[in-house]
N, C-alpha and C. Protein backbone atom coordinates (compact mmCIF):
# COMPACT_ATOMS: atom_id res chain seq x y z
N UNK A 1 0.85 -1.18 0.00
CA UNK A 1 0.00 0.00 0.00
C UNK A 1 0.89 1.24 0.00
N UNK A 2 0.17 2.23 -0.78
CA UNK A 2 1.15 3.49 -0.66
C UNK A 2 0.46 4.74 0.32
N UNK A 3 1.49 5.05 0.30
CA UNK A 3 0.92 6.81 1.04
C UNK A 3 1.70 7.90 1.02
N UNK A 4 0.74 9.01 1.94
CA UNK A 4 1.66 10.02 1.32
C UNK A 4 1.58 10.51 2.91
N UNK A 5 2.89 11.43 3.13
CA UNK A 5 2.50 11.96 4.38
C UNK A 5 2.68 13.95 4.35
N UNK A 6 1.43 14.61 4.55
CA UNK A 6 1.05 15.88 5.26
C UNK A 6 2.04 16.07 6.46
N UNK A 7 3.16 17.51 6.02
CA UNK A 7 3.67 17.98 6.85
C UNK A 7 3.07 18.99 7.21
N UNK A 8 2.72 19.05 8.62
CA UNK A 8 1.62 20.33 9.17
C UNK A 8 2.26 20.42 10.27
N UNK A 9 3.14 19.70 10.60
CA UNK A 9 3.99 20.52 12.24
C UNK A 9 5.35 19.26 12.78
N UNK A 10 5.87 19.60 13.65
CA UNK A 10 7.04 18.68 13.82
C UNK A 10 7.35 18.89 15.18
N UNK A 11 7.80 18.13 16.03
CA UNK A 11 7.96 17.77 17.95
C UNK A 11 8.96 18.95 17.62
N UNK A 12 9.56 20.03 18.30
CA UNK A 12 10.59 20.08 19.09
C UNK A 12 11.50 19.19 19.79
N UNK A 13 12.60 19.36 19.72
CA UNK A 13 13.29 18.40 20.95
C UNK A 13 13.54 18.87 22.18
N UNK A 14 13.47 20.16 22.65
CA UNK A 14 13.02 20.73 23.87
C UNK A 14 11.70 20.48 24.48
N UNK A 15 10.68 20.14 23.53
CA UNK A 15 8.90 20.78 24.11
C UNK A 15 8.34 19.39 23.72
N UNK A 16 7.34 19.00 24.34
CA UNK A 16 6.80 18.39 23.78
C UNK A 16 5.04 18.70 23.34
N UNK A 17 5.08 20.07 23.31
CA UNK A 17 4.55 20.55 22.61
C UNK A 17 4.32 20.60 21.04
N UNK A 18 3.54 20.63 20.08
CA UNK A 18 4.20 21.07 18.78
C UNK A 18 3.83 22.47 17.74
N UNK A 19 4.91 22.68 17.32
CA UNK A 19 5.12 24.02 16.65
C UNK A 19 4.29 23.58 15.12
N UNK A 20 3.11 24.53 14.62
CA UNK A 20 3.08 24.29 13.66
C UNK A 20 4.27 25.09 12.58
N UNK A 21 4.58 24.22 11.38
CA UNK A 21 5.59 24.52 10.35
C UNK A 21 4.94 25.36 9.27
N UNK A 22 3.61 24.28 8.65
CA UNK A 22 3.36 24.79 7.48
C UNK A 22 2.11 24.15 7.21
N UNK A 23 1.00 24.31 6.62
CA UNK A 23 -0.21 23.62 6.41
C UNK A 23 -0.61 23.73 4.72
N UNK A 24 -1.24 22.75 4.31
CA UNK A 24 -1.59 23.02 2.10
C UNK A 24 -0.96 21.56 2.05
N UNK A 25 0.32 21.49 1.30
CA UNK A 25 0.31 20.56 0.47
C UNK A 25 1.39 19.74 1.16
N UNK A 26 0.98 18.20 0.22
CA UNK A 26 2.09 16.88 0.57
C UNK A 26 3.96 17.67 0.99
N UNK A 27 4.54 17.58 1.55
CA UNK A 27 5.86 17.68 1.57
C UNK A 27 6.37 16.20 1.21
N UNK A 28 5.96 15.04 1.81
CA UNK A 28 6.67 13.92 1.60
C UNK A 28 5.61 12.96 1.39
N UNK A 29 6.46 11.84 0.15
CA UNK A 29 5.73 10.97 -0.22
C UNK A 29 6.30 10.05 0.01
N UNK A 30 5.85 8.58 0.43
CA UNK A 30 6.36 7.68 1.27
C UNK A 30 5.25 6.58 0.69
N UNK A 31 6.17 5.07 0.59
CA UNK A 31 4.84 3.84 0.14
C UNK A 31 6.05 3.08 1.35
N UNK A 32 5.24 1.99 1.56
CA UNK A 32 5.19 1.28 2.46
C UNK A 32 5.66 -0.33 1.71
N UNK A 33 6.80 -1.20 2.09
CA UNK A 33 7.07 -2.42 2.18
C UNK A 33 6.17 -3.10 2.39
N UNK A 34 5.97 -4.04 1.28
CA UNK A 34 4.77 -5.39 1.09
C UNK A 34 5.52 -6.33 2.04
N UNK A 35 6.55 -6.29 2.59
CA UNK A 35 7.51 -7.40 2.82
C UNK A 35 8.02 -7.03 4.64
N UNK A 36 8.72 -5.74 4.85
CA UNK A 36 8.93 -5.50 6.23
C UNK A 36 8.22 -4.59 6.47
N UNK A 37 6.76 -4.12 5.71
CA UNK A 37 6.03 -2.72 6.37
C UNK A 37 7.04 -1.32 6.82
N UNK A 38 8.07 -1.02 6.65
CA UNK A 38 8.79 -0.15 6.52
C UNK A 38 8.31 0.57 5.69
N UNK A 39 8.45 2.26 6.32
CA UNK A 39 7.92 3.29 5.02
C UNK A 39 9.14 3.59 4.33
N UNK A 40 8.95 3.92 3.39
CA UNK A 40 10.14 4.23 2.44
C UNK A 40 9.86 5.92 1.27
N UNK A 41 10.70 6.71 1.43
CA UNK A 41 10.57 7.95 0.99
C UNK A 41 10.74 7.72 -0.39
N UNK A 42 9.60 8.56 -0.97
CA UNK A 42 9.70 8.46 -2.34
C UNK A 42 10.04 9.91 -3.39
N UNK A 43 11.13 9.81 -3.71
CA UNK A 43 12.02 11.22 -4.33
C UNK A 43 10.96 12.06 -4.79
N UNK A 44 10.38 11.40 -5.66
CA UNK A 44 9.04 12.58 -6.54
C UNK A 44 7.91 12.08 -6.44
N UNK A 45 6.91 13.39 -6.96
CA UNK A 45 5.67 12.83 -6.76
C UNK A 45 5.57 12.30 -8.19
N UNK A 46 6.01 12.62 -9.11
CA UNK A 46 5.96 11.85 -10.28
C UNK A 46 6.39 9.91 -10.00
N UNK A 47 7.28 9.59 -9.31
CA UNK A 47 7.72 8.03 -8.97
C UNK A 47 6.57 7.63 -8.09
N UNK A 48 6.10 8.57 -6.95
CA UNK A 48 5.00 8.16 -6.13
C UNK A 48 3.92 7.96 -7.11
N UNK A 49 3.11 8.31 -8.08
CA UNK A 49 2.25 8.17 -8.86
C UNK A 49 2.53 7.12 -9.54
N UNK A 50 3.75 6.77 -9.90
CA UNK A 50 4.12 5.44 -10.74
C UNK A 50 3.51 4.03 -9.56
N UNK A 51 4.31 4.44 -8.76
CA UNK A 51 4.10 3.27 -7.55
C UNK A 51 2.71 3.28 -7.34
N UNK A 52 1.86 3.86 -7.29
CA UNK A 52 0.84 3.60 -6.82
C UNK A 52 -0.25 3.75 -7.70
N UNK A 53 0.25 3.71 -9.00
CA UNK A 53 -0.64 3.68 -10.22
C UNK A 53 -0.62 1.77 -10.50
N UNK A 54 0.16 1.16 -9.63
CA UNK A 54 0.65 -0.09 -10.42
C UNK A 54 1.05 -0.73 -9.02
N UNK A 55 0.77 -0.48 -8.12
CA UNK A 55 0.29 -1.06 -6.66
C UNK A 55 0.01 -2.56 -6.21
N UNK A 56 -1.44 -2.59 -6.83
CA UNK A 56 -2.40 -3.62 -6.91
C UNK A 56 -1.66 -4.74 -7.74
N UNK A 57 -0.78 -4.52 -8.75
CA UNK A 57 -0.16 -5.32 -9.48
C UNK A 57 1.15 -5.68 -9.26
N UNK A 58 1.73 -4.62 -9.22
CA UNK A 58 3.23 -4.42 -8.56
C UNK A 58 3.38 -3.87 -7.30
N UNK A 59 3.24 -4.50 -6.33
CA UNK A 59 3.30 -3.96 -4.66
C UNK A 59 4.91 -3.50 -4.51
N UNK A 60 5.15 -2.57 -3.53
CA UNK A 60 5.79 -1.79 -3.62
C UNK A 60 6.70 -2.62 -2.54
N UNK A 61 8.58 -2.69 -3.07
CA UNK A 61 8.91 -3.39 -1.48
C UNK A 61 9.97 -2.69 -1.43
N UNK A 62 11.17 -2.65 -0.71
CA UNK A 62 12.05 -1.89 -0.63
C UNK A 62 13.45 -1.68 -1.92
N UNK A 63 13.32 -3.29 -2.49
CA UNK A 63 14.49 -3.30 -3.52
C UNK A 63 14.42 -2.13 -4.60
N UNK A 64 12.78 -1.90 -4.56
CA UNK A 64 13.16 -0.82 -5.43
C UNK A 64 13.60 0.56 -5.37
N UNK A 65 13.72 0.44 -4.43
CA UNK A 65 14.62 2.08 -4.34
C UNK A 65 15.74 1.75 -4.23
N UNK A 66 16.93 2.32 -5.04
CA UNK A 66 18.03 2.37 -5.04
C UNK A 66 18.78 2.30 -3.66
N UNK A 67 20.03 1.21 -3.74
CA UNK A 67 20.75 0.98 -2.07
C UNK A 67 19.91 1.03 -0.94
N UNK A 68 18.42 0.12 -1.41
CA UNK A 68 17.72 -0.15 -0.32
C UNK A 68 17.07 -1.18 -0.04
N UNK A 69 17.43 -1.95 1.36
CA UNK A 69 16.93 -3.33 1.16
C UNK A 69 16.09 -3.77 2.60
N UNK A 70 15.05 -4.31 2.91
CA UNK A 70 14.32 -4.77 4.40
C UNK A 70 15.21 -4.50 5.48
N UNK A 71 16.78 -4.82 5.08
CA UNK A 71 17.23 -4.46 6.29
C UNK A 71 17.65 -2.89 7.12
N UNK A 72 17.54 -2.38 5.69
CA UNK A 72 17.79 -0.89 6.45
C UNK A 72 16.72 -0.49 7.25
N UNK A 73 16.99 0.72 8.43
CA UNK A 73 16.07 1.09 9.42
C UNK A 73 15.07 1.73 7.60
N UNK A 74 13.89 2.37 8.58
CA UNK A 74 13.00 3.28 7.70
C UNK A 74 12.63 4.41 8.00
N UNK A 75 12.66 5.20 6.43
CA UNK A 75 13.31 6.35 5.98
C UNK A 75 12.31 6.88 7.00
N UNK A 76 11.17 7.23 7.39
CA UNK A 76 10.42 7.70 7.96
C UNK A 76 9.27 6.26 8.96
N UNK A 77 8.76 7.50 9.92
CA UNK A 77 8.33 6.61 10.84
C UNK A 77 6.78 7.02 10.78
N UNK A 78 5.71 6.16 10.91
CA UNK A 78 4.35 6.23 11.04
C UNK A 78 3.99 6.75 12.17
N UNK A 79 3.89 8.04 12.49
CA UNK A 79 3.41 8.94 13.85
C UNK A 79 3.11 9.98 13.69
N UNK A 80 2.95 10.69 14.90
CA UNK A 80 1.66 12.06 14.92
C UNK A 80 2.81 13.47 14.74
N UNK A 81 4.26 12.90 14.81
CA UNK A 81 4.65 14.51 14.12
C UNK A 81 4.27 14.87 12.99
N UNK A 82 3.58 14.36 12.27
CA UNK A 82 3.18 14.93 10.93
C UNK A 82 1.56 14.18 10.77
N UNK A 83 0.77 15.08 9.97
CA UNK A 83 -0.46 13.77 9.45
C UNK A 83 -0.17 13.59 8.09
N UNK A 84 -0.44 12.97 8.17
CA UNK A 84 -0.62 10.96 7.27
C UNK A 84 -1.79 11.09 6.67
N UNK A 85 -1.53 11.12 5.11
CA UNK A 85 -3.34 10.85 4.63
C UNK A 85 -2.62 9.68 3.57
N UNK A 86 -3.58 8.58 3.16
CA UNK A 86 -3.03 7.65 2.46
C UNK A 86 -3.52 7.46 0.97
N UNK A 87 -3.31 7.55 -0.10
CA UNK A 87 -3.77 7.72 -1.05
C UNK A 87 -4.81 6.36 -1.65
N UNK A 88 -5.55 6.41 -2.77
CA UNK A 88 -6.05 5.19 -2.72
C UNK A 88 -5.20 4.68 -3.89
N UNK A 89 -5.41 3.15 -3.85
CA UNK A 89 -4.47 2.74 -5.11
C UNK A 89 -5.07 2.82 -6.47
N UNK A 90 -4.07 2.28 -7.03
CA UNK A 90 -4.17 2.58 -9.09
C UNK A 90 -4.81 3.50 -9.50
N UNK A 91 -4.64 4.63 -8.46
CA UNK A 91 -5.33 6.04 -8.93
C UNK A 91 -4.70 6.11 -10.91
N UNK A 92 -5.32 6.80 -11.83
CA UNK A 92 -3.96 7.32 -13.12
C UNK A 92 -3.23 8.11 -12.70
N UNK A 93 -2.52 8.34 -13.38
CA UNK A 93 -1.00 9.26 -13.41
C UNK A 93 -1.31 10.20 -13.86
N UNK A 94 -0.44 11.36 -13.38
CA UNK A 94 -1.21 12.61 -13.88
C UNK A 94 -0.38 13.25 -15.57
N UNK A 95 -1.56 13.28 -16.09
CA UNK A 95 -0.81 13.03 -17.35
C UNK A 95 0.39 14.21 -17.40
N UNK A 96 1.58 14.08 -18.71
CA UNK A 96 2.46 14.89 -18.68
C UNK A 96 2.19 15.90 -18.77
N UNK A 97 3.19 16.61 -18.05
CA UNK A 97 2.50 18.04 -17.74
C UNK A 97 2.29 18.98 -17.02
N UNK A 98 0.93 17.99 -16.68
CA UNK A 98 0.37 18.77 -15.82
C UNK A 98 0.96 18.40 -14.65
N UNK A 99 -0.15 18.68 -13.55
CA UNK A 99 0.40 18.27 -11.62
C UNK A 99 -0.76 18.38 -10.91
N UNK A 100 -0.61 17.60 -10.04
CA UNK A 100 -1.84 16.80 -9.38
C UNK A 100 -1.29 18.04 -8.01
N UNK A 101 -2.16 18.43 -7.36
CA UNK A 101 -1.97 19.19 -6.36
C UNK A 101 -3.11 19.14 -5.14
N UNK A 102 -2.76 18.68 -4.07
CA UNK A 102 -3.37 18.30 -2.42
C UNK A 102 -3.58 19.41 -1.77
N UNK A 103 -4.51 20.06 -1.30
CA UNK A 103 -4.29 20.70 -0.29
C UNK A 103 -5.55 20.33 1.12
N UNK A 104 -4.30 20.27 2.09
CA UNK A 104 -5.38 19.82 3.10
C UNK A 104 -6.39 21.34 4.04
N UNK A 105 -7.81 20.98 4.04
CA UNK A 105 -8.37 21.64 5.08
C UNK A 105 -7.84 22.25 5.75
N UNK A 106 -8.43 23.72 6.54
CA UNK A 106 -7.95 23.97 8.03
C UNK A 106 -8.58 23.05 9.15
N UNK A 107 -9.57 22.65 8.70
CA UNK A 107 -10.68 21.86 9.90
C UNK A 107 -10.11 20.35 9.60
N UNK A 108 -9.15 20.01 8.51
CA UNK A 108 -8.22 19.16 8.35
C UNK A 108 -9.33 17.82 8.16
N UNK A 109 -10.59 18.27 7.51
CA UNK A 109 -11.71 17.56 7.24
C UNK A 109 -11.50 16.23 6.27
N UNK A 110 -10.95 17.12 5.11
CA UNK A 110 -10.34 16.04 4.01
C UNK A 110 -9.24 17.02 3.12
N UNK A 111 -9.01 16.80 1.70
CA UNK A 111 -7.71 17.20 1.05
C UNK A 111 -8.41 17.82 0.15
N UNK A 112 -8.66 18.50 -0.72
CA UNK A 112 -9.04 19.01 -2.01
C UNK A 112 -7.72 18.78 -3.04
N UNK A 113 -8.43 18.51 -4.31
CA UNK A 113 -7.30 17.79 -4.95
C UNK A 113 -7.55 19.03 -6.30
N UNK A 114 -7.05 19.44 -6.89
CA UNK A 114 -6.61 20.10 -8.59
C UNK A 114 -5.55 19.48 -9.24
N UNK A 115 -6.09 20.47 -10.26
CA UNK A 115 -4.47 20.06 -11.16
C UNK A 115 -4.04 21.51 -12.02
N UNK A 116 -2.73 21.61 -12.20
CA UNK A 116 -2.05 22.69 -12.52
C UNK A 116 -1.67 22.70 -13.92
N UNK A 117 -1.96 23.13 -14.89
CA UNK A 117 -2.16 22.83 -16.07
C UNK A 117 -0.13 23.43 -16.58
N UNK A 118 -0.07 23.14 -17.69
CA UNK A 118 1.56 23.42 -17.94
C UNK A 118 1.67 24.82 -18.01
N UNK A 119 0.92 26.05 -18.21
CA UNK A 119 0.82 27.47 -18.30
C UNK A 119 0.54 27.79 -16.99
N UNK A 120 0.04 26.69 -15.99
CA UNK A 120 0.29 26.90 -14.33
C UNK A 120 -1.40 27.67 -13.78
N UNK A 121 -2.35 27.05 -14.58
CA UNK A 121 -4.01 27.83 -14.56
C UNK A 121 -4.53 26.07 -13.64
N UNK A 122 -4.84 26.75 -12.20
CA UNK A 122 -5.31 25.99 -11.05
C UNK A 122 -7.05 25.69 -12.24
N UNK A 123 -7.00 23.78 -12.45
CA UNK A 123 -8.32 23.39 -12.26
C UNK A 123 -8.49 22.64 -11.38
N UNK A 124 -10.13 22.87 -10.98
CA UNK A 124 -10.83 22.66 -9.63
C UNK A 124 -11.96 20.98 -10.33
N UNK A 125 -11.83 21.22 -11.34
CA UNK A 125 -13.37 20.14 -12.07
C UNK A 125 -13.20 19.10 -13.09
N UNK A 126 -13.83 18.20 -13.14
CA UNK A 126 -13.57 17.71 -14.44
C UNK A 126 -13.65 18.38 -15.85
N UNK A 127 -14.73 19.25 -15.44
CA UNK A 127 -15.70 20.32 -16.58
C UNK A 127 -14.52 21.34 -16.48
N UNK A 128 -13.98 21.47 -15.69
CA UNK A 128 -12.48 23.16 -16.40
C UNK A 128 -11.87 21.71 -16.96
N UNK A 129 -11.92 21.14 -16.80
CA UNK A 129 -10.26 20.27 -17.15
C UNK A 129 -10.78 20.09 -19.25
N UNK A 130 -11.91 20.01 -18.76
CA UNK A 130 -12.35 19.21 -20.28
C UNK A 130 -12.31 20.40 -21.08
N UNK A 131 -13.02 21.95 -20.90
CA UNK A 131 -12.62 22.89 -21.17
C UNK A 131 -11.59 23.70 -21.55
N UNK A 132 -10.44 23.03 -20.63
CA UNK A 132 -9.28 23.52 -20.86
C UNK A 132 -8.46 22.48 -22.25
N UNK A 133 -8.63 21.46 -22.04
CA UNK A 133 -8.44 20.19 -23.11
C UNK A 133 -8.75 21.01 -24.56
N UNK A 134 -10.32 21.27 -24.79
CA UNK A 134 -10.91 21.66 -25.37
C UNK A 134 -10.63 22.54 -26.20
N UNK A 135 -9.88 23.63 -25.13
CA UNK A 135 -9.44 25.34 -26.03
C UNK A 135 -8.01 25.18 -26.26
N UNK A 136 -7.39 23.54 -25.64
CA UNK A 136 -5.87 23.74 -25.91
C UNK A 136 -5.36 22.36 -26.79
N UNK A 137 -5.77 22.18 -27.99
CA UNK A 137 -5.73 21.06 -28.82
C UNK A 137 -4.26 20.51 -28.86
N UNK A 138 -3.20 21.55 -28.22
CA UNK A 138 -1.68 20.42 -28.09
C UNK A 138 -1.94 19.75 -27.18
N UNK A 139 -3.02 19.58 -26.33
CA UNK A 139 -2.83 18.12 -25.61
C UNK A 139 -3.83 16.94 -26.39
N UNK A 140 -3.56 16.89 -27.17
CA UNK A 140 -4.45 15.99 -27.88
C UNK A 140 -3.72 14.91 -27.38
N UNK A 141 -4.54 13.88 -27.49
CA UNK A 141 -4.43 12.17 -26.82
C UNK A 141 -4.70 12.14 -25.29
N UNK A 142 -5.15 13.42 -24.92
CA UNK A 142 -5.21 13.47 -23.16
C UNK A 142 -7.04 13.77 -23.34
N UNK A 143 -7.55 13.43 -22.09
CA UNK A 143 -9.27 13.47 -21.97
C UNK A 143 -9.56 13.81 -20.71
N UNK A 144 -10.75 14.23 -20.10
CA UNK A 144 -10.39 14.60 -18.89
C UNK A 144 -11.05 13.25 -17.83
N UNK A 145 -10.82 12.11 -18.39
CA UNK A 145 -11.72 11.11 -18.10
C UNK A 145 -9.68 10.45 -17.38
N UNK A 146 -8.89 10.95 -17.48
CA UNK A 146 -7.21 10.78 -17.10
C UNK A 146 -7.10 11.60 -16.06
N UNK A 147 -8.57 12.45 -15.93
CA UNK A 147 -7.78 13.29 -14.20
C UNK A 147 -8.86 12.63 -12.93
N UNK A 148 -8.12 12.81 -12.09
CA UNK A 148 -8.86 11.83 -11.27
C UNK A 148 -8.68 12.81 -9.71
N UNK A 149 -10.01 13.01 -9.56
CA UNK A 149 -10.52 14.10 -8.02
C UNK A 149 -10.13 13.27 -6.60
N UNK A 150 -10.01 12.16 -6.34
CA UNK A 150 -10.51 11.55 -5.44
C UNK A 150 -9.26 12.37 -4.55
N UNK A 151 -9.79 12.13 -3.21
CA UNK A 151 -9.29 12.98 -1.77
C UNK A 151 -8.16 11.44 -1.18
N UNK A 152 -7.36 11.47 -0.63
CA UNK A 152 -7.03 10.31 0.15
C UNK A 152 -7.26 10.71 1.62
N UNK A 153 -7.28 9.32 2.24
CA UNK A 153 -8.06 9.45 3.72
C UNK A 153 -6.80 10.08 4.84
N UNK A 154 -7.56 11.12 5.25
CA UNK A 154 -6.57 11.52 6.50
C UNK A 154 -6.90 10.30 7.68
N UNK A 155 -5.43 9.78 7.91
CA UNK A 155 -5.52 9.27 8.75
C UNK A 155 -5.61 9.76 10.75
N UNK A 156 -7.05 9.80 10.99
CA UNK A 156 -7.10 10.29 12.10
C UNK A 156 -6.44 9.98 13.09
N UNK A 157 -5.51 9.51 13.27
CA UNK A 157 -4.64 9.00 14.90
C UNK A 157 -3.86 10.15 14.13
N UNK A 158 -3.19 10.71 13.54
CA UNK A 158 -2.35 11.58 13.26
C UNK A 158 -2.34 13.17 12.80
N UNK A 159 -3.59 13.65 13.07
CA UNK A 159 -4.20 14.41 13.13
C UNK A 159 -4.30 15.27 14.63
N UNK A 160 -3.50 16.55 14.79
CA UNK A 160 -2.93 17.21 15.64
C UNK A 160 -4.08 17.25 16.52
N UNK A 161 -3.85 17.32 18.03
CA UNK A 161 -4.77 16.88 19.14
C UNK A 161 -5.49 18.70 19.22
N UNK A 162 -5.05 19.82 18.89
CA UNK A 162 -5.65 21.06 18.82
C UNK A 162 -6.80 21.12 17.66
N UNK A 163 -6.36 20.64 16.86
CA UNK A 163 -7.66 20.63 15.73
C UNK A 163 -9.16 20.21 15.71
N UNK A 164 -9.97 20.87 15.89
CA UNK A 164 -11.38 20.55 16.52
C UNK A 164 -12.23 20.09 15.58
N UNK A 165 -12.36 18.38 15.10
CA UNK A 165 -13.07 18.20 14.54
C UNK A 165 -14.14 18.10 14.50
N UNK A 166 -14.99 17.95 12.88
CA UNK A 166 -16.17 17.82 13.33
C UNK A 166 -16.81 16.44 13.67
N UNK A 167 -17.29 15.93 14.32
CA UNK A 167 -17.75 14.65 14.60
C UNK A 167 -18.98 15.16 14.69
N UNK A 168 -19.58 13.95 13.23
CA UNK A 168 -21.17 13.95 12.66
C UNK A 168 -21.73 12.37 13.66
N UNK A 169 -20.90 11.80 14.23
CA UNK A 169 -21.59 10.99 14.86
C UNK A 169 -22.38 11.56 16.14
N UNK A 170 -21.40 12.71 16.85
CA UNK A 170 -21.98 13.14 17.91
C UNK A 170 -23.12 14.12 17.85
N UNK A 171 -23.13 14.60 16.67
CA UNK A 171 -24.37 15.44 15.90
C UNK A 171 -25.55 14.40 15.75
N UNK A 172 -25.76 13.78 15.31
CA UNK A 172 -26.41 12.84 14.93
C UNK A 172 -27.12 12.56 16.28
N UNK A 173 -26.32 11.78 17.08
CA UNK A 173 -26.39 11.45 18.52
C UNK A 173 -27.07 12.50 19.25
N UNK A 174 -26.99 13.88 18.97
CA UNK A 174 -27.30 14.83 19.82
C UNK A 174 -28.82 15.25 19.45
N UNK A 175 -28.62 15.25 17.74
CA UNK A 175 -30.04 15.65 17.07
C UNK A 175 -31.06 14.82 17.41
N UNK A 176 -30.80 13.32 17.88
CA UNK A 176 -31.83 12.57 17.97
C UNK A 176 -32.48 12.58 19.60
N UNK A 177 -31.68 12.71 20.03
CA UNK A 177 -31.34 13.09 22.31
C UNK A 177 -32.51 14.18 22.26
N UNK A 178 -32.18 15.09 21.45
CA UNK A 178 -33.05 16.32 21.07
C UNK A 178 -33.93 16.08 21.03
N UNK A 179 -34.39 15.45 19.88
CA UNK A 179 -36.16 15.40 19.17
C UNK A 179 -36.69 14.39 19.96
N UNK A 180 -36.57 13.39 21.01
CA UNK A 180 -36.85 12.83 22.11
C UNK A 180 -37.98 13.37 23.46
C-alpha cells in the first residue's frame, strides 16, 4: 500500500509541545514495504504516482529504491509529528505536464485535490479540465476522463490533538437526544 504523508507541524526536541511549520500541500511521499512494512521515501511525486498507479499489481517493497533493502532502518516513521493521509491505489497518473496538487483543510476535514495545467491555470473540475483540453488542442491524446478528483483518507490518529473536529456521529447522537 502506498501513502503520502502531510507535513503540518514537527515535535521540538526541547517541548513536547508542537510548533506548527506549514499547512496546504504533501511535503513527503512515502509507500510502504509489502515485505517489512517499513515506510520508504519516495524522491518525486511523479515516482510516487508510478508506484501507486501499479500497486495492486506491482506492490511496492524496498528493492526498489536504489541501495535499499528490508534491512535498512526506515526512511520515515508512522506517527503524529506529521499527518498521514493515504492515497487510494491505481489512482492514473497525472498526465504529462500537468500536476496533481493536495491541499489539506484547516478543519483538516479532508484534502481538495486540482491540477495545474503546464501554463500553471489551477483546475478545480472535471468540466475546467475538459474545457481547458478543449481550447488547448496540443494536448491531444489526453481526456479529462485521465484526471482523477478523489481525496485520500486523513488518517485520524495523526491528526494534531488542537484541531477541533467535526464529529457527525456526535451530531447525529445529539439531534436525535433532542427530538426525544
Amino acid at each position: 500500500m502506498t501513502g503520502a504523508a502531510q507535513d503540518i507541524s514537527k515535535t521540538p526536541s526541547s517541548s513536547s509541545k508542537r510548533t506548527v511549520i506549514t499547512q496546504g500541500s504533501v511535503d513527503i511521499y512515502a509507500a510502504q514495504c509489502k515485505n517489512c512494512l517499513k515506510w520508504r521515501v519516495i524522491d518525486t511525486q511523479e515516482e510516487f504516482e508510478e508506484i501507486r498507479h501499479k500497486v495492486t499489481v506491482e506492490p511496492f517493497d524496498c528493492s526498489r529504491k536504489a541501495n535499499c533493502s528490508c534491512d535498512d532502518p526506515a526512511d520515515i516513521e508512522y506517527d503524529s509529528t506529521r499527518t498521514w493521509v493515504i492515497d487510494k491505489p491505481n489512482l492514473p497518473k497525472t498526465p504529462q505536464g500537468f500536476k496533481r496538487s493536495l491541499v489539506l483543510r484547516k478543519d483538516y476535514s479532508k484534502l481538495d485535490s486540482y491540477y495545474i495545467t503546464p501554463a500553471g491555470k489551477k483546475l478545480r473540475t472535471r468540466n475546467e479540465i475538459a474545457g481547458y483540453l478543449k481550447d488547448h488542442p496540443e494536448h491531444s491524446g489526453i481526456s479529462a476522463s485521465d484526471f482523477d478528483f478523489s481525496s485520500p483518507k486523513i488518517m485520524q490518529d495523526t491528526i494534531p490533538e488542537y484541531i477541533e473536529q467535526k464529529d457527525s456521529a456526535n451530531k447525529k447522537a445529539k439531534i436525535i437526544k433532542d427530538d426525544v
